[in-house]
C-alpha atoms as a PDB file:
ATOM      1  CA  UNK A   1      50.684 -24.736  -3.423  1.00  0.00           C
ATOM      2  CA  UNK A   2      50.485 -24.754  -7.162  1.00  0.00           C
ATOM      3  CA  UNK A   3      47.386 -23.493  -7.262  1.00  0.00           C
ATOM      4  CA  UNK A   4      47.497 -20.683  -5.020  1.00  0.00           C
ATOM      5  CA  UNK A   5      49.966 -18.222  -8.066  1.00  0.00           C
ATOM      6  CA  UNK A   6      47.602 -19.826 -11.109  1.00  0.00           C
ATOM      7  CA  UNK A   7      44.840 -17.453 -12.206  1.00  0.00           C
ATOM      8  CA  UNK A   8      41.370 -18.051 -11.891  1.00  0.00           C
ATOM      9  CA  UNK A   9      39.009 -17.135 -14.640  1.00  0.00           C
ATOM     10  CA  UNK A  10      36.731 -14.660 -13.849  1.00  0.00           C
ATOM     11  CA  UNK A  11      33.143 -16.047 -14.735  1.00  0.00           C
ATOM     12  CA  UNK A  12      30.978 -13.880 -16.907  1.00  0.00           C
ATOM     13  CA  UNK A  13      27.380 -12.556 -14.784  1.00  0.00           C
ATOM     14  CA  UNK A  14      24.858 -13.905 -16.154  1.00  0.00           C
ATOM     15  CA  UNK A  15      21.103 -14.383 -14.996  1.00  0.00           C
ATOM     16  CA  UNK A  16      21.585 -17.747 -14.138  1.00  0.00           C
ATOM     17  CA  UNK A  17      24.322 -17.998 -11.571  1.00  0.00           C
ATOM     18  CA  UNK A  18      23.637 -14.781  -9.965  1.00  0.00           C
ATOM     19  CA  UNK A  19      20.877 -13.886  -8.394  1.00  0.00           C
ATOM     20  CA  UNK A  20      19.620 -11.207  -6.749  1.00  0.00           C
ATOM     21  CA  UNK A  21      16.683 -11.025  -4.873  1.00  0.00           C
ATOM     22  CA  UNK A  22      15.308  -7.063  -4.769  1.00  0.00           C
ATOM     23  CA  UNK A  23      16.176  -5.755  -7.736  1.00  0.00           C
ATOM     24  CA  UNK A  24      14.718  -2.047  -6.626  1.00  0.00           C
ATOM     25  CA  UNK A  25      16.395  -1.875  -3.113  1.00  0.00           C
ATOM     26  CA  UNK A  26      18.088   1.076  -3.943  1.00  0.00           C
ATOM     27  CA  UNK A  27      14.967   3.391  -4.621  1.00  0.00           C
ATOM     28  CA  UNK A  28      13.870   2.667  -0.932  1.00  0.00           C
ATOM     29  CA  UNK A  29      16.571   5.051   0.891  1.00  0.00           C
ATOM     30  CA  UNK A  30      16.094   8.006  -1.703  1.00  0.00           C
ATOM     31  CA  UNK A  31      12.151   7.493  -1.157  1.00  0.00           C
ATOM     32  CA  UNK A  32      12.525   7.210   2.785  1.00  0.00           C
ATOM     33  CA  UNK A  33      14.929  10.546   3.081  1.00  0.00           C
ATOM     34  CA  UNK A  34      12.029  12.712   0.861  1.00  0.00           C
ATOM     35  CA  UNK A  35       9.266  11.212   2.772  1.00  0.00           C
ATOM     36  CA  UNK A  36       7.056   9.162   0.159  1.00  0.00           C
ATOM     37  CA  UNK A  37       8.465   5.868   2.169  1.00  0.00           C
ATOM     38  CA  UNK A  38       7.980   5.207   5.888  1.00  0.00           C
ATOM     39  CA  UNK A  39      11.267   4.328   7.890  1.00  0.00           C
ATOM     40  CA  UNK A  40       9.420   1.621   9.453  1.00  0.00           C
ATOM     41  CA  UNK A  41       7.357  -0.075   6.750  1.00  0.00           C
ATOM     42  CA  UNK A  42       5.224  -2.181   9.046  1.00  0.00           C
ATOM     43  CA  UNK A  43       5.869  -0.681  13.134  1.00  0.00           C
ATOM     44  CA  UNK A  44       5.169  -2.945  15.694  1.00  0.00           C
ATOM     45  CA  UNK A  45       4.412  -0.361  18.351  1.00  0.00           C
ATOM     46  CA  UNK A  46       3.460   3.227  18.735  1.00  0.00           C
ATOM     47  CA  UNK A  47       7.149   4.791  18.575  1.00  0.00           C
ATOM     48  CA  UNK A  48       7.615   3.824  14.950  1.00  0.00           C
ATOM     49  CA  UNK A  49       4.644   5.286  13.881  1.00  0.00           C
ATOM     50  CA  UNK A  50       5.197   8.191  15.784  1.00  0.00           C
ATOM     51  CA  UNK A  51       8.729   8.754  14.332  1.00  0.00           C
ATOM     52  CA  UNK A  52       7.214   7.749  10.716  1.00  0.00           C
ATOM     53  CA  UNK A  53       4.762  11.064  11.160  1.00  0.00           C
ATOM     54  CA  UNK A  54       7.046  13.314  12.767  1.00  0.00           C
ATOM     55  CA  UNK A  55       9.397  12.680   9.907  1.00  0.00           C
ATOM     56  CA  UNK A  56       6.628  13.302   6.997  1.00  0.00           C
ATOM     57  CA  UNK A  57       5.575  16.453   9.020  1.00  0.00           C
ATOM     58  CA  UNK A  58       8.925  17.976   9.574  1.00  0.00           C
ATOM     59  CA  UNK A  59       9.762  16.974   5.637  1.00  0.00           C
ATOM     60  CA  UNK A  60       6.607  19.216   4.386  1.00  0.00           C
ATOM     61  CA  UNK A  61       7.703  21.927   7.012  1.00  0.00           C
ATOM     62  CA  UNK A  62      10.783  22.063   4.731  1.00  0.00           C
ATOM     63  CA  UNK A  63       9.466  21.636   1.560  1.00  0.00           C
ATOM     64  CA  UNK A  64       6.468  24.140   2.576  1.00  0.00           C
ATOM     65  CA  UNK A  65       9.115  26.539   4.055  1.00  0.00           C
ATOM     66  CA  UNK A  66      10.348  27.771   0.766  1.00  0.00           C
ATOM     67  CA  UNK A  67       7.545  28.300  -1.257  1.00  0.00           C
ATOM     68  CA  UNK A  68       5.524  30.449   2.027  1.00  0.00           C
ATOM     69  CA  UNK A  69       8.998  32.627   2.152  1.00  0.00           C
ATOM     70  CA  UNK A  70       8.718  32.963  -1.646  1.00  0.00           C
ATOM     71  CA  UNK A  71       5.138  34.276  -1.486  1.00  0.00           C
ATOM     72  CA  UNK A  72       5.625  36.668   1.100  1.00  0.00           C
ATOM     73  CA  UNK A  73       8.374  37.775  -0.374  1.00  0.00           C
ATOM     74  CA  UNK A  74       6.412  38.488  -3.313  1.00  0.00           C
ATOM     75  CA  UNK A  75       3.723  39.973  -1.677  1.00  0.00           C
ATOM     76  CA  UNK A  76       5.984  42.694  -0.465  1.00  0.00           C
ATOM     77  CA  UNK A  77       7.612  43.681  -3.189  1.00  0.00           C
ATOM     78  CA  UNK A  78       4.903  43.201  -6.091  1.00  0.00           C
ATOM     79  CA  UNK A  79       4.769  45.929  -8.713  1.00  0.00           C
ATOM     80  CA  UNK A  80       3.641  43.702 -12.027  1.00  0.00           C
ATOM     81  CA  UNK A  81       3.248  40.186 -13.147  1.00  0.00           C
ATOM     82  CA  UNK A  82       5.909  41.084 -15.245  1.00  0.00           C
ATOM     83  CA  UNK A  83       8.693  41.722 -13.134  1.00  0.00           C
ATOM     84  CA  UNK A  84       8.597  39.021 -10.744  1.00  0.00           C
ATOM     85  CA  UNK A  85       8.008  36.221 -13.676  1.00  0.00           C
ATOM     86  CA  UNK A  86      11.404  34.546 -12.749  1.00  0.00           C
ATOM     87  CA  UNK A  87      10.916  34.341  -8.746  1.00  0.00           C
ATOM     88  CA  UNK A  88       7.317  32.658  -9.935  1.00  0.00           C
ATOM     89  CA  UNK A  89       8.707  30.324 -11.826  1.00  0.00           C
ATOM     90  CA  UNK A  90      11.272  29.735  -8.910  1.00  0.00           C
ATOM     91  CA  UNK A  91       8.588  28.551  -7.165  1.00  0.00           C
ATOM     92  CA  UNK A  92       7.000  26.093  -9.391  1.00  0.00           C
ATOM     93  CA  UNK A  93       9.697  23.375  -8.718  1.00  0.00           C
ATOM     94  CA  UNK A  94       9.074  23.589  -4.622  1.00  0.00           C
ATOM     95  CA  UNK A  95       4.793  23.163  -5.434  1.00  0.00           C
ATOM     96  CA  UNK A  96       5.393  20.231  -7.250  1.00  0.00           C
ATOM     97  CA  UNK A  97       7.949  18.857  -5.012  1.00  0.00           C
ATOM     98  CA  UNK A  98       5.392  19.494  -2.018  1.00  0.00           C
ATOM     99  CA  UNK A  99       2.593  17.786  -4.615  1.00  0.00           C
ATOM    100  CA  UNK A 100       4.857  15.209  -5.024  1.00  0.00           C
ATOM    101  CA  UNK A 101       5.986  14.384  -1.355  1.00  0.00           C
ATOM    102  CA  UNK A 102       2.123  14.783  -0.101  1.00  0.00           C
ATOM    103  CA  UNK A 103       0.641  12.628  -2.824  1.00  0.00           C
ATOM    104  CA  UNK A 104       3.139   9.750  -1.987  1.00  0.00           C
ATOM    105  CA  UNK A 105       2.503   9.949   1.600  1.00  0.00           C
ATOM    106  CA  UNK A 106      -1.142   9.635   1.166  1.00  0.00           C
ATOM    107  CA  UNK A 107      -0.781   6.700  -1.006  1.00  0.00           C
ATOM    108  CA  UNK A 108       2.077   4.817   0.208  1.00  0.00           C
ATOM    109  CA  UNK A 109      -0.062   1.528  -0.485  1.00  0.00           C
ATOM    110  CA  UNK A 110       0.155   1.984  -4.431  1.00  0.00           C
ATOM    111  CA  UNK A 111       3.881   3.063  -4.250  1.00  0.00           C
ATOM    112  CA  UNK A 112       4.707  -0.331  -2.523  1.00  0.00           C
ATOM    113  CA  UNK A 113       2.427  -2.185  -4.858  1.00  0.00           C
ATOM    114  CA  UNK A 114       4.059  -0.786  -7.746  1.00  0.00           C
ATOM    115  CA  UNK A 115       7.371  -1.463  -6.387  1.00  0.00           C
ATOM    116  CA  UNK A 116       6.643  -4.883  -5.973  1.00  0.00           C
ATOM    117  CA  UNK A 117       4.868  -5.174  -9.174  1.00  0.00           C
ATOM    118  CA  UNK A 118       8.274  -4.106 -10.720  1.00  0.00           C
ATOM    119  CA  UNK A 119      10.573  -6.188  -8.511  1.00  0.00           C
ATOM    120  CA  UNK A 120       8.260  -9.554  -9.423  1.00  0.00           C
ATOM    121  CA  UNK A 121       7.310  -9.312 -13.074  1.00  0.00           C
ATOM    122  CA  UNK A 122      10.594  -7.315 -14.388  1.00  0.00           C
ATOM    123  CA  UNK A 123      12.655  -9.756 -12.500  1.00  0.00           C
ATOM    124  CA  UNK A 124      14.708 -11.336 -15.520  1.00  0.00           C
ATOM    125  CA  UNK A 125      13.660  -8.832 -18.700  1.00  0.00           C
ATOM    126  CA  UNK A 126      13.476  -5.103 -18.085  1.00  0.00           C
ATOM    127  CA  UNK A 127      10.140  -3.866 -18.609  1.00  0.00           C
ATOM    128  CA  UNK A 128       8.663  -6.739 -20.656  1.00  0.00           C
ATOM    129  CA  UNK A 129      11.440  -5.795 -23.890  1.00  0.00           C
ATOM    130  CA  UNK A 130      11.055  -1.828 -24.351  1.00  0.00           C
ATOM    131  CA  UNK A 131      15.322  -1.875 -23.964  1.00  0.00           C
ATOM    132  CA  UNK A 132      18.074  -4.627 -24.917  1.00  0.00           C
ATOM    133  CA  UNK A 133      18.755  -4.606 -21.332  1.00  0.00           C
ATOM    134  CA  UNK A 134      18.112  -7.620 -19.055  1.00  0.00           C
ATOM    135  CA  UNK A 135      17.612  -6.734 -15.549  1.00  0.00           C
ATOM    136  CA  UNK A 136      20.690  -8.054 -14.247  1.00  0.00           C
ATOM    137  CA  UNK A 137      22.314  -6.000 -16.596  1.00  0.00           C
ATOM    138  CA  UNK A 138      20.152  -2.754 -15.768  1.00  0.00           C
ATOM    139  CA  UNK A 139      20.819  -3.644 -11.976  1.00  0.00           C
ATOM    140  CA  UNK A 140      24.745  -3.298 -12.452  1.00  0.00           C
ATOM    141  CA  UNK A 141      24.763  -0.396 -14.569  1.00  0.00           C
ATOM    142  CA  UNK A 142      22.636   1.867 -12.147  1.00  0.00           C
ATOM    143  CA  UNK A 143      24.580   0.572  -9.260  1.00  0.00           C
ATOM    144  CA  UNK A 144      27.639   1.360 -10.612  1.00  0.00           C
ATOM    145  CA  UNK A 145      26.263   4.768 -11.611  1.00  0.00           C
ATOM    146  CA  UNK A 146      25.271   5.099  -8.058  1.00  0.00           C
ATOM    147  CA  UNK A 147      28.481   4.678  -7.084  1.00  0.00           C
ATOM    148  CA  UNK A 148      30.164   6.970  -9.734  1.00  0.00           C
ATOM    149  CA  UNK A 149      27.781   9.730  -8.945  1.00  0.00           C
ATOM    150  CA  UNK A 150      28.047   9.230  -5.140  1.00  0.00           C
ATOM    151  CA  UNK A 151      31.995   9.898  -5.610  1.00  0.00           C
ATOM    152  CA  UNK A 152      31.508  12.930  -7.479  1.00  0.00           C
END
């Protein structure tokens, strides 16, 4: 009964008594929701890789949507170069977004390869010593970012 009221220390986290097994797990949901990850990374029948194409496609319907409705809007009501600088440059973030999503899609192959490149060989030091961080450490601090930045 004695022991039940006497504090416990708190152990410090270190590398060596906590382990975690995919450091990179939380890229994968960002990555699946913009397309450049299928939601089924290997599907077992024809349904999954239906759904994993009829997600891509309707993702570049969106991301296509914008910059054809910026164009035509453009195209209607072009005087000058000049004058419509800002609704160009508008645009530039939605063409490399598309760029972006289509390149990924097309090479999904690399993307995992350089995920699990990253999630092997960065396992205990982050990114062979360009920061004072370990990767435990690294781990924590962007989770707990993700969570902060979730809440706001």
């Amino acid at each position: 009964m004695k022991n039940i009221f006497k504090l416990s220390k708190k152990k410090a986290s270190t590398i060596n008594n906590e382990k975690i097994s995919n450091y990179l797990h939380f890229m994968e949901m960002p990555l699946r929701c913009v397309g450049c990850w299928d939601w089924y990374r290997e599907p077992e029948n024809e349904y999954q890789i239906f759904f994993n194409n009829i997600y891509l496609g309707f993702v570049l319907f969106i991301l296509l949507n914008l910059p054809i409705s910026l164009i035509v809007h453009l195209y209607t009501v072009w005087t000058d170069a000049m004058s419509h600088l800002e609704n160009m440059a508008d645009g530039l973030p939605l063409f490399a977004s598309v760029f972006i999503v289509a390149y990924f899609s097309t090479h999904k192959n690399d993307l995992y390869e350089l995920v699990r490149y990253m999630n092997e060989n960065f396992r205990w030091h982050s990114a062979r010593g360009l920061t004072n961080m370990t990767m435990l450490k690294s781990y924590q601090t962007a989770k707990s970012f993700a969570y902060w930045y979730t809440g706001c």
